[in-house]
C-alpha atoms as a PDB file:
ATOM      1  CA  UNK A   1      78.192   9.528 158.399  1.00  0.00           C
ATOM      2  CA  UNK A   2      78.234  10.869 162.228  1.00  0.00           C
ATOM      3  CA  UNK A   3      81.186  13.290 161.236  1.00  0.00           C
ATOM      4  CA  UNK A   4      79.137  14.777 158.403  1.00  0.00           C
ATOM      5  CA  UNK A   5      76.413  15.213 160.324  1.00  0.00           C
ATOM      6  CA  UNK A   6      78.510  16.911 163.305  1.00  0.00           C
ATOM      7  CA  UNK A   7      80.528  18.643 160.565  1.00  0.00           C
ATOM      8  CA  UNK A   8      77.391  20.223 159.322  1.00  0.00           C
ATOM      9  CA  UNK A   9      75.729  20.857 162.604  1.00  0.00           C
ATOM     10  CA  UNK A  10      78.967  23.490 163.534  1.00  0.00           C
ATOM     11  CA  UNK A  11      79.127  24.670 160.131  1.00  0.00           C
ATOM     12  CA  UNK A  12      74.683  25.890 160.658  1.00  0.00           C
ATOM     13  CA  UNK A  13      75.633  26.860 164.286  1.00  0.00           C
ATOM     14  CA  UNK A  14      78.692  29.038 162.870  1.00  0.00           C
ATOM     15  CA  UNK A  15      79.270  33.108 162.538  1.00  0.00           C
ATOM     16  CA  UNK A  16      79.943  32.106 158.756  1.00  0.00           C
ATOM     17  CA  UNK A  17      76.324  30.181 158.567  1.00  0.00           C
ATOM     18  CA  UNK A  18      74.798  32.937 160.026  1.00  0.00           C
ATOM     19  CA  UNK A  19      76.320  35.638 157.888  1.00  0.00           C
ATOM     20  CA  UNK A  20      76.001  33.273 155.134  1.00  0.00           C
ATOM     21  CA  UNK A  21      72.087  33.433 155.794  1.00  0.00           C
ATOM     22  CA  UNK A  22      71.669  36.907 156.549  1.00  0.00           C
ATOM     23  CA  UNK A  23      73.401  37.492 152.576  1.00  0.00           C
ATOM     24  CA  UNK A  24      71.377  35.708 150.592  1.00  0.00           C
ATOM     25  CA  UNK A  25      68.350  37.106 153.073  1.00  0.00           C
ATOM     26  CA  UNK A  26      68.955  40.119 152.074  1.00  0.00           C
ATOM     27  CA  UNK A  27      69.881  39.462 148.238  1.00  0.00           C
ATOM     28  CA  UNK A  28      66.312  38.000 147.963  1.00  0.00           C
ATOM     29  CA  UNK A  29      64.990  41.028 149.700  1.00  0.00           C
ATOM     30  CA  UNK A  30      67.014  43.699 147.557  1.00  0.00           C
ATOM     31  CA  UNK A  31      66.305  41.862 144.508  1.00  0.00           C
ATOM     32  CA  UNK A  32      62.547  41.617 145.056  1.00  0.00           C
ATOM     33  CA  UNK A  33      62.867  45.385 145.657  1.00  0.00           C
ATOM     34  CA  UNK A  34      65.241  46.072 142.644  1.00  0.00           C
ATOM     35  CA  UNK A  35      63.048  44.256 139.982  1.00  0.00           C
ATOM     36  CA  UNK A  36      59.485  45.739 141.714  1.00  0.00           C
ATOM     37  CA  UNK A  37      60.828  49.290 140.904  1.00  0.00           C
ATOM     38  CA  UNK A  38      62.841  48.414 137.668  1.00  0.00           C
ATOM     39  CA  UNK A  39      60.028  45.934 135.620  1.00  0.00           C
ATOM     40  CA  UNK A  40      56.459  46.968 137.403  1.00  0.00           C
ATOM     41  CA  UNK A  41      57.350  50.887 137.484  1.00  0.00           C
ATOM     42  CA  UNK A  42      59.959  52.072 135.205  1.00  0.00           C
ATOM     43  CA  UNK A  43      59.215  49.678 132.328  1.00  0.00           C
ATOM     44  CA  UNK A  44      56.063  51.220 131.301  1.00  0.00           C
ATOM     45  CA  UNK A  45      56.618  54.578 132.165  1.00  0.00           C
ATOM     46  CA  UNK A  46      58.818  55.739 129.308  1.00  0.00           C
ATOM     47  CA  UNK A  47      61.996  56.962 131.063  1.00  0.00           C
ATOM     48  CA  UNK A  48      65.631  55.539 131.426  1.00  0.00           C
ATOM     49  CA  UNK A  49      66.856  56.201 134.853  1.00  0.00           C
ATOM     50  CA  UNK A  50      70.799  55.960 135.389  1.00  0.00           C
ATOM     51  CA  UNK A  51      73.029  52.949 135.272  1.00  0.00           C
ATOM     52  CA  UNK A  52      73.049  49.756 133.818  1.00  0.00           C
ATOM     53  CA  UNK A  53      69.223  49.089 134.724  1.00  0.00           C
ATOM     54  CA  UNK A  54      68.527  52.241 132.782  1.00  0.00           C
ATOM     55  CA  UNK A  55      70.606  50.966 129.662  1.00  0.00           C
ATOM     56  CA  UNK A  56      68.580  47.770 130.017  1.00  0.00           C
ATOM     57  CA  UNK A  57      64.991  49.792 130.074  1.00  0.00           C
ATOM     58  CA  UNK A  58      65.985  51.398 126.543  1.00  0.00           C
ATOM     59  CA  UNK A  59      66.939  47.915 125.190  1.00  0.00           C
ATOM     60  CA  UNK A  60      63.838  46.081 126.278  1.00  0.00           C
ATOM     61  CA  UNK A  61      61.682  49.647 125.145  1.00  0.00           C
ATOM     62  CA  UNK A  62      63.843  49.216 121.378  1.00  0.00           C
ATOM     63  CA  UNK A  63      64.080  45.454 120.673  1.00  0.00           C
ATOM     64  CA  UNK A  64      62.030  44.017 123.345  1.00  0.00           C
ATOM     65  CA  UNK A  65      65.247  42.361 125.290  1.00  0.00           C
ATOM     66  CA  UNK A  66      64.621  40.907 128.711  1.00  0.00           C
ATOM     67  CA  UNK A  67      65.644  43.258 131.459  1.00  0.00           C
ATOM     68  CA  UNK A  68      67.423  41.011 133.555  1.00  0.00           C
ATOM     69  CA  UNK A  69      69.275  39.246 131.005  1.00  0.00           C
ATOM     70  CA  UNK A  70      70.518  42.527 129.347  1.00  0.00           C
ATOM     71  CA  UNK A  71      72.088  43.642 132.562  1.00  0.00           C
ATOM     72  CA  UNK A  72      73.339  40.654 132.866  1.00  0.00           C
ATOM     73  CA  UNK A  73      75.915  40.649 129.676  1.00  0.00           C
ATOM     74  CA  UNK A  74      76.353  44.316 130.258  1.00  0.00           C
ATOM     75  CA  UNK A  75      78.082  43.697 133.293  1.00  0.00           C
ATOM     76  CA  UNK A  76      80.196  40.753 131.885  1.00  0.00           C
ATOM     77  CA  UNK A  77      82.643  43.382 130.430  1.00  0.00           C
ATOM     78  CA  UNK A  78      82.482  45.712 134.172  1.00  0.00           C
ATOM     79  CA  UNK A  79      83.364  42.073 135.903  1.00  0.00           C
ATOM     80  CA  UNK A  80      86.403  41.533 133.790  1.00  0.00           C
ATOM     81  CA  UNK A  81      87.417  45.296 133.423  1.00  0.00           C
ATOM     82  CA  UNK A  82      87.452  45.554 137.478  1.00  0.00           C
ATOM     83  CA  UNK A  83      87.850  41.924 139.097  1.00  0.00           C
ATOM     84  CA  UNK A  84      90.986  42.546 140.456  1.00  0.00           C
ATOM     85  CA  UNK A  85      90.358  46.434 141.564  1.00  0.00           C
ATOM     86  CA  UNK A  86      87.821  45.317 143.752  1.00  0.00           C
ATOM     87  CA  UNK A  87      88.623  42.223 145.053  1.00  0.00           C
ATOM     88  CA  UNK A  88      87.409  38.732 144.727  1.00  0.00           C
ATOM     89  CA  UNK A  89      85.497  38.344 147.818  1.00  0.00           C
ATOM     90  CA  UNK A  90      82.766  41.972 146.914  1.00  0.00           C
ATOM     91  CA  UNK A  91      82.934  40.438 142.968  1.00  0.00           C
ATOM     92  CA  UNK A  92      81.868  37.015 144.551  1.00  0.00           C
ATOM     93  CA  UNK A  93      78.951  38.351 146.712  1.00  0.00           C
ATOM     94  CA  UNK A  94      78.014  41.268 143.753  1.00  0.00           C
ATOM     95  CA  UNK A  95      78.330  37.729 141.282  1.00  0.00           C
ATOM     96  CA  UNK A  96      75.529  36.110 143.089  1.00  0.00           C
ATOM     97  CA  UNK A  97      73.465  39.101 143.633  1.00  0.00           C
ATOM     98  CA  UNK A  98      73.346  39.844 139.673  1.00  0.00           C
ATOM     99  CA  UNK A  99      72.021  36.461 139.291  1.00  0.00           C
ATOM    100  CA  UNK A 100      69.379  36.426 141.531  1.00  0.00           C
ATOM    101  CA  UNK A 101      68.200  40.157 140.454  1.00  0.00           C
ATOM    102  CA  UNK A 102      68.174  38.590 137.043  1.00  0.00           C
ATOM    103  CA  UNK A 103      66.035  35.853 137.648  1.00  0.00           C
ATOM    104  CA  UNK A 104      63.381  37.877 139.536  1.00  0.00           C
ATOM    105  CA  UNK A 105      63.495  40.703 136.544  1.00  0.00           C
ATOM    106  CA  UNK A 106      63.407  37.967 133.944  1.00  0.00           C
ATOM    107  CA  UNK A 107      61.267  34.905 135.148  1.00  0.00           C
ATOM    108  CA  UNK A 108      59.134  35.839 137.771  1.00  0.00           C
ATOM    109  CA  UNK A 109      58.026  39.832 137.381  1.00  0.00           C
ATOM    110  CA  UNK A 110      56.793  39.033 134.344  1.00  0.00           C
ATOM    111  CA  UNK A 111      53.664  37.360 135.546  1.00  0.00           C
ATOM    112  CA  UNK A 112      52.921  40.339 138.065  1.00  0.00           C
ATOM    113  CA  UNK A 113      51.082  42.934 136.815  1.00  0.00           C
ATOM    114  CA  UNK A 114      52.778  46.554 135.677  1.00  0.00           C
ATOM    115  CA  UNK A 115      52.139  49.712 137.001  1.00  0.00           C
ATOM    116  CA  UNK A 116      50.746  52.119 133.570  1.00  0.00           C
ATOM    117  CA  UNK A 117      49.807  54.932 135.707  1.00  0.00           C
ATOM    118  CA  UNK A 118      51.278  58.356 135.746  1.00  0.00           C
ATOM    119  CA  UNK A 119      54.929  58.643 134.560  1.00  0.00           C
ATOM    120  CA  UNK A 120      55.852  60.996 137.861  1.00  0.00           C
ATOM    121  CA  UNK A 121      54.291  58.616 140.500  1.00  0.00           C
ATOM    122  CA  UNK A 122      55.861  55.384 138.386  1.00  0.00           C
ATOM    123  CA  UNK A 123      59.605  57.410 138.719  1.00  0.00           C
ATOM    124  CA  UNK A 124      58.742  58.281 142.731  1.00  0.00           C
ATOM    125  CA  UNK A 125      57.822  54.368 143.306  1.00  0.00           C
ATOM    126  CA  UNK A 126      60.730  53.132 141.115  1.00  0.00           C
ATOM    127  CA  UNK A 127      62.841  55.104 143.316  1.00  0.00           C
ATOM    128  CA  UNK A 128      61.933  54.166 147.027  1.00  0.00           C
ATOM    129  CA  UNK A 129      61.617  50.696 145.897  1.00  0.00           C
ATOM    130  CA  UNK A 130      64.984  50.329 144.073  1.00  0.00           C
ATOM    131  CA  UNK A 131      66.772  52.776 146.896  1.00  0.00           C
ATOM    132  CA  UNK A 132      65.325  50.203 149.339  1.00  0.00           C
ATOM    133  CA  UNK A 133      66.694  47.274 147.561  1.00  0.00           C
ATOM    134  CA  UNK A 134      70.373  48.507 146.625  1.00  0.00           C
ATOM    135  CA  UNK A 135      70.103  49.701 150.806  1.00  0.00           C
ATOM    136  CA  UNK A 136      69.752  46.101 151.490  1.00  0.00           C
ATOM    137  CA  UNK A 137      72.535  44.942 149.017  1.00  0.00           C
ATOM    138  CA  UNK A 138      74.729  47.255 150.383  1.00  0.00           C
ATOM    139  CA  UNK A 139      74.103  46.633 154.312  1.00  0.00           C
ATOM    140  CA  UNK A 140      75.866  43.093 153.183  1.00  0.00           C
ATOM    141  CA  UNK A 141      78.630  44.317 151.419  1.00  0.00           C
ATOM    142  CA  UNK A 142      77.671  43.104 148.007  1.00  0.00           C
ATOM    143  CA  UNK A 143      76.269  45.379 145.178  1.00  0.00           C
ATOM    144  CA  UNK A 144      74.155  45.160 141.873  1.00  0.00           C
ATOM    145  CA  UNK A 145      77.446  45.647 139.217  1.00  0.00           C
ATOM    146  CA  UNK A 146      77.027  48.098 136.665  1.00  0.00           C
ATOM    147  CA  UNK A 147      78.140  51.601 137.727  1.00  0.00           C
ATOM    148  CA  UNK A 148      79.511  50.345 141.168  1.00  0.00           C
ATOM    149  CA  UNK A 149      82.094  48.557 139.575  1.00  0.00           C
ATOM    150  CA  UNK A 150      82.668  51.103 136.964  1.00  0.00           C
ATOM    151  CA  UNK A 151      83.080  54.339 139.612  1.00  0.00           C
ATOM    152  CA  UNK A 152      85.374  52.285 142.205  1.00  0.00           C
ATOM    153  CA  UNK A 153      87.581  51.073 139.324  1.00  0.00           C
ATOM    154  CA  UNK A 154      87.897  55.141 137.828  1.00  0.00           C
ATOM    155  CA  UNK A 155      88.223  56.366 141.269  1.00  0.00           C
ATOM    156  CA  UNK A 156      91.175  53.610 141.948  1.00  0.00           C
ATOM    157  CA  UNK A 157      92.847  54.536 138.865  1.00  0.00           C
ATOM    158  CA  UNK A 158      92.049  58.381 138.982  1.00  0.00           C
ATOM    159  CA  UNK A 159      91.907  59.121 142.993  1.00  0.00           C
ATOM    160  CA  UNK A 160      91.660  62.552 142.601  1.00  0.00           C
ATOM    161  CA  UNK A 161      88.161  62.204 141.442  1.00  0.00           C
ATOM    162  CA  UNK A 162      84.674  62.324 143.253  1.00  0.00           C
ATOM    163  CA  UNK A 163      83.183  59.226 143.475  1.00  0.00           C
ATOM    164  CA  UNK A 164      79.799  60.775 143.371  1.00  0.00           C
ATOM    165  CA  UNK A 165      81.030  63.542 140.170  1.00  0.00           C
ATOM    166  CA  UNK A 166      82.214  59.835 138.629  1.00  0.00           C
ATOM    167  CA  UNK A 167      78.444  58.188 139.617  1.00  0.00           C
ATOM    168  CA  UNK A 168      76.623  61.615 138.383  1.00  0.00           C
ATOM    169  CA  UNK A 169      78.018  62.558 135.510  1.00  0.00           C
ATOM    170  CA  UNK A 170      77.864  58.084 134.163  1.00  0.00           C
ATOM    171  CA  UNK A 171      73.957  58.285 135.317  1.00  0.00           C
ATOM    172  CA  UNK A 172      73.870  61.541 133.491  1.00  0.00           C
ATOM    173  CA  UNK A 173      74.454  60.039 130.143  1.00  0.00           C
ATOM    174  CA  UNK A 174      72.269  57.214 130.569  1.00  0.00           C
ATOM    175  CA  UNK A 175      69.085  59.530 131.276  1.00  0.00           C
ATOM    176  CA  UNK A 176      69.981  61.826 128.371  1.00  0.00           C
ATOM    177  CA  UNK A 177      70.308  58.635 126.169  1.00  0.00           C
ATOM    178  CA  UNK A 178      66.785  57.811 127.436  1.00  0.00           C
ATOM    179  CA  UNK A 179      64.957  61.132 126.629  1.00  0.00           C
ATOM    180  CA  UNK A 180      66.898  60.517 122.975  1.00  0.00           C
ATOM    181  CA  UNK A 181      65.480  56.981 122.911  1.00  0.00           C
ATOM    182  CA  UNK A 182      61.902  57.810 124.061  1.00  0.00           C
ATOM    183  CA  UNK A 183      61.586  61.409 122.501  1.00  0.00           C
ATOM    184  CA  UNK A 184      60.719  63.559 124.645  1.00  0.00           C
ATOM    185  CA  UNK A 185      62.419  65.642 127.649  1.00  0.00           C
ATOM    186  CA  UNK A 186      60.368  64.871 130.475  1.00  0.00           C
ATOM    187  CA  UNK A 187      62.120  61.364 130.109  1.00  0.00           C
ATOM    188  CA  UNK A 188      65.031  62.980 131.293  1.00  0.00           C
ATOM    189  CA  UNK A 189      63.085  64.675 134.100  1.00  0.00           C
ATOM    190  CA  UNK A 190      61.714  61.533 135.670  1.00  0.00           C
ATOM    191  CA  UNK A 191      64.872  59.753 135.177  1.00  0.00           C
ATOM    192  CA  UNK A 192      66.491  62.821 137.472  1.00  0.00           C
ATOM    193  CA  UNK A 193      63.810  62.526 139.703  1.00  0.00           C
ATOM    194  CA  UNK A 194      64.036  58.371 139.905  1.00  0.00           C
ATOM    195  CA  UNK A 195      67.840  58.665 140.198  1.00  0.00           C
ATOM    196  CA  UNK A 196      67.289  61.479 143.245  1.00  0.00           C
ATOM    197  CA  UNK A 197      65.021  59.661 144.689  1.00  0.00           C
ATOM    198  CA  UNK A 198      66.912  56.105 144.790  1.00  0.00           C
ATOM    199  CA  UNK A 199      70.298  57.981 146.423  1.00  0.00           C
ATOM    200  CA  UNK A 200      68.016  59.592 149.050  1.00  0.00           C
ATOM    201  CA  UNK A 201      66.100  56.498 150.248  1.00  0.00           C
ATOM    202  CA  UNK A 202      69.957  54.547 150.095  1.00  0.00           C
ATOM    203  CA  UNK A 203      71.148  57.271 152.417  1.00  0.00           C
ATOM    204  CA  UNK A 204      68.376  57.497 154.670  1.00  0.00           C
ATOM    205  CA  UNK A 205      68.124  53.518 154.956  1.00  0.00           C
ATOM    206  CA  UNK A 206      71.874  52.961 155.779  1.00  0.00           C
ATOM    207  CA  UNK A 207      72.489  56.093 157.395  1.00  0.00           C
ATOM    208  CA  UNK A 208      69.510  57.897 158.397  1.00  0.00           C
ATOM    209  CA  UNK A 209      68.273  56.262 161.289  1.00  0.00           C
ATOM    210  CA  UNK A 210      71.911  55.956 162.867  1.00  0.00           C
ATOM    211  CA  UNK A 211      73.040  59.718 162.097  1.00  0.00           C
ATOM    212  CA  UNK A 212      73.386  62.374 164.245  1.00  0.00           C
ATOM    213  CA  UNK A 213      74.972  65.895 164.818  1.00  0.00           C
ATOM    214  CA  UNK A 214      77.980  66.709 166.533  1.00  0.00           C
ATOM    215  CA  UNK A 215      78.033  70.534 167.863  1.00  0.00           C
ATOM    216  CA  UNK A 216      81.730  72.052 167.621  1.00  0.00           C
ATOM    217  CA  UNK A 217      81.405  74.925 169.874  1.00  0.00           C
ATOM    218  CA  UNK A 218      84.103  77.954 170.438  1.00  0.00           C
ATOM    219  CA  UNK A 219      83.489  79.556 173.321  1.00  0.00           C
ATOM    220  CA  UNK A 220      84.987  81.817 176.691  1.00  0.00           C
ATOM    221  CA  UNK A 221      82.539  80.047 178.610  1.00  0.00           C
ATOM    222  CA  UNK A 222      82.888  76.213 177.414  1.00  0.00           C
ATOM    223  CA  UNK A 223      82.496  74.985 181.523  1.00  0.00           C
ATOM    224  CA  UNK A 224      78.659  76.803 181.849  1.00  0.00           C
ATOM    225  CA  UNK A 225      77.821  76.026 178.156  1.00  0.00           C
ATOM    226  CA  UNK A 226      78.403  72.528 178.907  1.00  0.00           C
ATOM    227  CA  UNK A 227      76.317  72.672 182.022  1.00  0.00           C
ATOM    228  CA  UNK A 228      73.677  74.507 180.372  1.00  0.00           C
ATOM    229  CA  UNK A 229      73.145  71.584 177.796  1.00  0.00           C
ATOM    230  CA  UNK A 230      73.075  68.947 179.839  1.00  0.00           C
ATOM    231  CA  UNK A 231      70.356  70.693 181.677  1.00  0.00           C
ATOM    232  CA  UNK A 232      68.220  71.479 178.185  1.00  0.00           C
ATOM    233  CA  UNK A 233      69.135  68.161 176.644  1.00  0.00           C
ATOM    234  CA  UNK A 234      70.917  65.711 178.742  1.00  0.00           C
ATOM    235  CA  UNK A 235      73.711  65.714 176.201  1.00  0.00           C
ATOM    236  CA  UNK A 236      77.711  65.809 177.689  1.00  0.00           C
ATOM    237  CA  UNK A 237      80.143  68.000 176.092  1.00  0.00           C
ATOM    238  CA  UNK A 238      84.089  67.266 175.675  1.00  0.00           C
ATOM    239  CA  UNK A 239      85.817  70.014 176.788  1.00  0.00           C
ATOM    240  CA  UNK A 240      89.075  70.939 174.762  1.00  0.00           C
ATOM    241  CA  UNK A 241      91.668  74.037 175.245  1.00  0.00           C
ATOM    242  CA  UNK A 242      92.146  75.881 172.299  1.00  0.00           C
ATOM    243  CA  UNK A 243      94.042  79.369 171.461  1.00  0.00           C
ATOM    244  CA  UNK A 244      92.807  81.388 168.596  1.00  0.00           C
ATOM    245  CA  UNK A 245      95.920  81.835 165.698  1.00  0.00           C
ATOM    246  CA  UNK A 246      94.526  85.350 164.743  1.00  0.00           C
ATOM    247  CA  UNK A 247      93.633  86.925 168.574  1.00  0.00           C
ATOM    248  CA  UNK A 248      96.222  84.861 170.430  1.00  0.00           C
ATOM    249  CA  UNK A 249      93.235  84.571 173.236  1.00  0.00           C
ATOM    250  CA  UNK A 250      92.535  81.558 175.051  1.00  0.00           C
ATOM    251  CA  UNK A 251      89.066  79.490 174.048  1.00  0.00           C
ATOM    252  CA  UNK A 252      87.235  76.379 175.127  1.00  0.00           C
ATOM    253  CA  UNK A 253      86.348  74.273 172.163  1.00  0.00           C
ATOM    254  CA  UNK A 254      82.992  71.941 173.447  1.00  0.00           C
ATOM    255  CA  UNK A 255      82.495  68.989 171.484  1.00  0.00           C
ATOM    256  CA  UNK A 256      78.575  67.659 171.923  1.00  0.00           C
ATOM    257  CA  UNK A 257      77.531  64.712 170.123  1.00  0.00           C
ATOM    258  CA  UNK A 258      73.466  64.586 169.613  1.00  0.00           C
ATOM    259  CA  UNK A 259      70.532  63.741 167.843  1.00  0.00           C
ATOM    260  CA  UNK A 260      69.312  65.797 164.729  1.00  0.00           C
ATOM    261  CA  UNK A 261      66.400  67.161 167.437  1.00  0.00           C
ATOM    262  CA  UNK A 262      68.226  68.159 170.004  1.00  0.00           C
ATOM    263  CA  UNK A 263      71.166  70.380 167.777  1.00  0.00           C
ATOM    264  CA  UNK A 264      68.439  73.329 167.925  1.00  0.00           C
ATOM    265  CA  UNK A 265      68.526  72.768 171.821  1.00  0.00           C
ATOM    266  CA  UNK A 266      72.367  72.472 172.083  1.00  0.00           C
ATOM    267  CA  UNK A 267      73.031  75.434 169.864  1.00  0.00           C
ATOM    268  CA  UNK A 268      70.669  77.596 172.078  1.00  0.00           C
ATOM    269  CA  UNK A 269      72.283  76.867 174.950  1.00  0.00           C
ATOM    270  CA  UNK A 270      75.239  77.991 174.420  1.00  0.00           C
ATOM    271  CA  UNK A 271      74.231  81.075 173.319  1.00  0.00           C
ATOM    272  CA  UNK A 272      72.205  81.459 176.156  1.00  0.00           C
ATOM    273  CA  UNK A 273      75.351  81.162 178.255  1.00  0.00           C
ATOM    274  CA  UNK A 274      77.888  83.086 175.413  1.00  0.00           C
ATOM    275  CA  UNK A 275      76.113  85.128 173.241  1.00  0.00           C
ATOM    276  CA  UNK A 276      79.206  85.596 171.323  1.00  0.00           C
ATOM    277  CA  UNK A 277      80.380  81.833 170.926  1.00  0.00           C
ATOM    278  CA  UNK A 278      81.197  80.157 167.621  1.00  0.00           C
ATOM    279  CA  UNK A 279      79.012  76.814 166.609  1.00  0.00           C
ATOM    280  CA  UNK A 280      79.154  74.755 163.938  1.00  0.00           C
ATOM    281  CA  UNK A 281      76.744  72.060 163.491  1.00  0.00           C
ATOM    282  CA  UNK A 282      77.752  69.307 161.380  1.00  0.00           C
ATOM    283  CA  UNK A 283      76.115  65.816 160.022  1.00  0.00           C
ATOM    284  CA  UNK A 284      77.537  62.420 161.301  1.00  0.00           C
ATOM    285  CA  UNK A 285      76.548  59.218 159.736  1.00  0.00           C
ATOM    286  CA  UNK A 286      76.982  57.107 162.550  1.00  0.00           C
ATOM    287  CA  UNK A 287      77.879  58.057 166.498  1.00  0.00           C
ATOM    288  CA  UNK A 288      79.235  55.056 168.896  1.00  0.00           C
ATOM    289  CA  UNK A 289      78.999  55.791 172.502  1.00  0.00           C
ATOM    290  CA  UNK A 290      76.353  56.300 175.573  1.00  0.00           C
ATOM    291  CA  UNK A 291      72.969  57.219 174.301  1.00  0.00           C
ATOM    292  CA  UNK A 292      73.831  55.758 171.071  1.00  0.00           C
ATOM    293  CA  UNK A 293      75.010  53.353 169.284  1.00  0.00           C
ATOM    294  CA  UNK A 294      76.071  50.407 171.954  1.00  0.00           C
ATOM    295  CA  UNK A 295      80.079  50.285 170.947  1.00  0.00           C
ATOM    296  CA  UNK A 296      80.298  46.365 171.846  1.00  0.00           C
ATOM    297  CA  UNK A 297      78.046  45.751 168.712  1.00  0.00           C
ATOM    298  CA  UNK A 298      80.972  44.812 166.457  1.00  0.00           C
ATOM    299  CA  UNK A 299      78.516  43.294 163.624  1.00  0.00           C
ATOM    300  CA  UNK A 300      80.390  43.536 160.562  1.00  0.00           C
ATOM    301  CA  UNK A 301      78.978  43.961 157.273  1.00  0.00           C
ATOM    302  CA  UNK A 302      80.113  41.311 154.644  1.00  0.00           C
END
C-alpha cells in the first residue's frame, strides 16, 4: 500500500501530471467555448458555418439530430481514414477532446438558454467564442477532428497543396450547403463571416500577443541606421555584409527584430539616416531573445 501511495505521489508531482492537467484544463475550457458558440449562437441563427460543426447544424436544423452526437459519427470515418497520417499520440488527445465537446453540445447546453437575436451578431459571437475554444485545443496539441484531420491527411498525400486552399475551399462547401439547406443567401454570408471570424480570433490567441516584426533593412549606412534606432526605440540591429547581384556595390543588410509599434519608429530611422535605403517589414509569429520572449522557456505544447 506505501508503494502505491509513493508511486502516485511522483506520478501528481511529475512533468507528465502536470501536462496531463493542463490538457484536459484546457479541453474543458475549449469545449465550453466550442459548444457556447456552436449550440447557444449558431443553432438558432439559420446559417451553417464550415466544417464538421457546420454539417452537424444542418442535420439538427433537418431532422432534429443532436449536435454533438452527429459530429461525433461524422468523424468516425476522418479517425479511420487518417489514424496513421497523423499519429497516434494527436488522434489520442483529438479522441478525448471530441468526447468531451460532445457531451457539453449534447447533455449540458441544452438546458442553457439560446441566443434568437440577430443572425449577424449570433455569427460574430459564434465566432470569437469557437476561435477561442479551438485556440485553447490547439495551445495543447490536440484538435476538434473534422476538417483537421481531413486537410493534414490531403496535404500529406498531396504536399504540393495549401493547407489553408485545402481548409477554404472544404469550409466553402459546407456554407454553400447551408444557404441550400436554409434557403436563403445571407446563410452563406454569416457562415463567411463566422468562419472569418473563428480563424482571426485562433490567430490572434496563439499568435497575436507573441508576434512581432522583423525590419530587413538595405542600406550604405547600416552602422548610423543602427545607432539611430536604438536611440528612437531601444531596438539592436544585426549587422550583415551584403553585395548587390545587379550593381556589384557593397551594402549593409540590418536585421531589427521589434514590436508591431515600434516598426513605424524603426523604418523612420533609417530613413532619417539613408534616405535611399531599402526596408522591408515583415510579420513574425513568435521572436525568442532579449526584450522578448525569455529563450529558457522550453514549455512544450502536447
Amino acid at each position: 500500500m506505501t508503494n502505491v501511495v509513493k508511486s502516485a505521489q511522483r506520478f501528481f508531482s511529475s512533468k507528465k501530471a502536470r501536462d496531463l492537467g493542463l490538457d484536459l484544463l484546457c479541453d474543458i475550457l475549449g469545449s465550453i467555448l466550442y459548444a457556447a458558440g456552436v449550440y447557444s449562437f449558431a443553432r438558432m441563427a439559420d446559417f451553417a458555418p464550415g466544417g464538421i460543426s457546420g454539417l452537424a447544424l444542418i442535420a439538427n436544423h433537418l431532422w432534429g439530430l443532436p449536435i454533438g452526437t452527429v459530429s461525433l459519427i461524422l468523424n468516425i470515418p476522418l479517425i479511420l481514414l487518417s489514424y496513421r497520417i497523423v499519429g497516434r499520440r494527436f488522434m489520442r488527445k483529438s479522441i478525448r477532446t471530441i468526447l468531451m465537446n460532445t457531451v457539453f453540445l449534447d447533455l449540458v447546453f441544452p438546458h442553457l438558454p439560446c441566443y434568437s437575436g440577430s443572425p449577424l451578431l449570433a455569427a460574430l459571437f459564434y465566432g470569437v467564442l469557437l476561435g477561442a475554444g479551438l485556440a485553447f485545443v490547439y495551445i495543447r496539441g490536440s484538435s476538434t477532428g473534422g476538417t483537421d484531420f481531413l486537410t493534414m491527411t490531403v496535404k500529406t498525400l498531396r504536399p504540393h497543396l495549401s493547407v489553408g486552399t485545402v481548409t477554404m475551399l472544404i469550409d466553402l462547401v459546407v456554407i454553400l450547403l447551408g444557404g441550400l439547406v436554409f434557403g436563403n443567401i445571407d446563410s452563406v454570408l454569416y457562415g463567411l463571416i463566422a468562419t472569418f471570424v473563428a480563424s482571426t480570433v485562433i490567430d490572434k490567441i496563439m499568435y497575436g500577443t507573441e508576434a512581432g516584426k522583423l525590419a530587413i533593412i538595405i542600406t550604405e549606412k547600416g552602422p548610423q541606421a543602427a545607432a539611430q534606432i536604438d536611440a528612437v526605440c531601444a531596438r539592436g540591429s544585426t549587422l550583415i555584409r551584403a553585395k548587390g547581384a545587379y550593381t556589384d556595390l557593397e551594402r549593409q543588410v540590418l536585421l531589427c527584430a521589434c514590436s508591431k509599434a515600434e516598426a513605424y519608429k524603426v523604418r523612420h530611422a533609417a530613413y532619417d539616416v539613408d534616405p535611399g535605403a531599402f526596408v522591408m517589414i515583415t510579420e513574425t509569429s513568435k521572436v525568442f531573445g532579449e526584450g522578448f520572449i525569455d529563450p529558457t522557456d522550453n514549455v512544450k505544447i502536447g
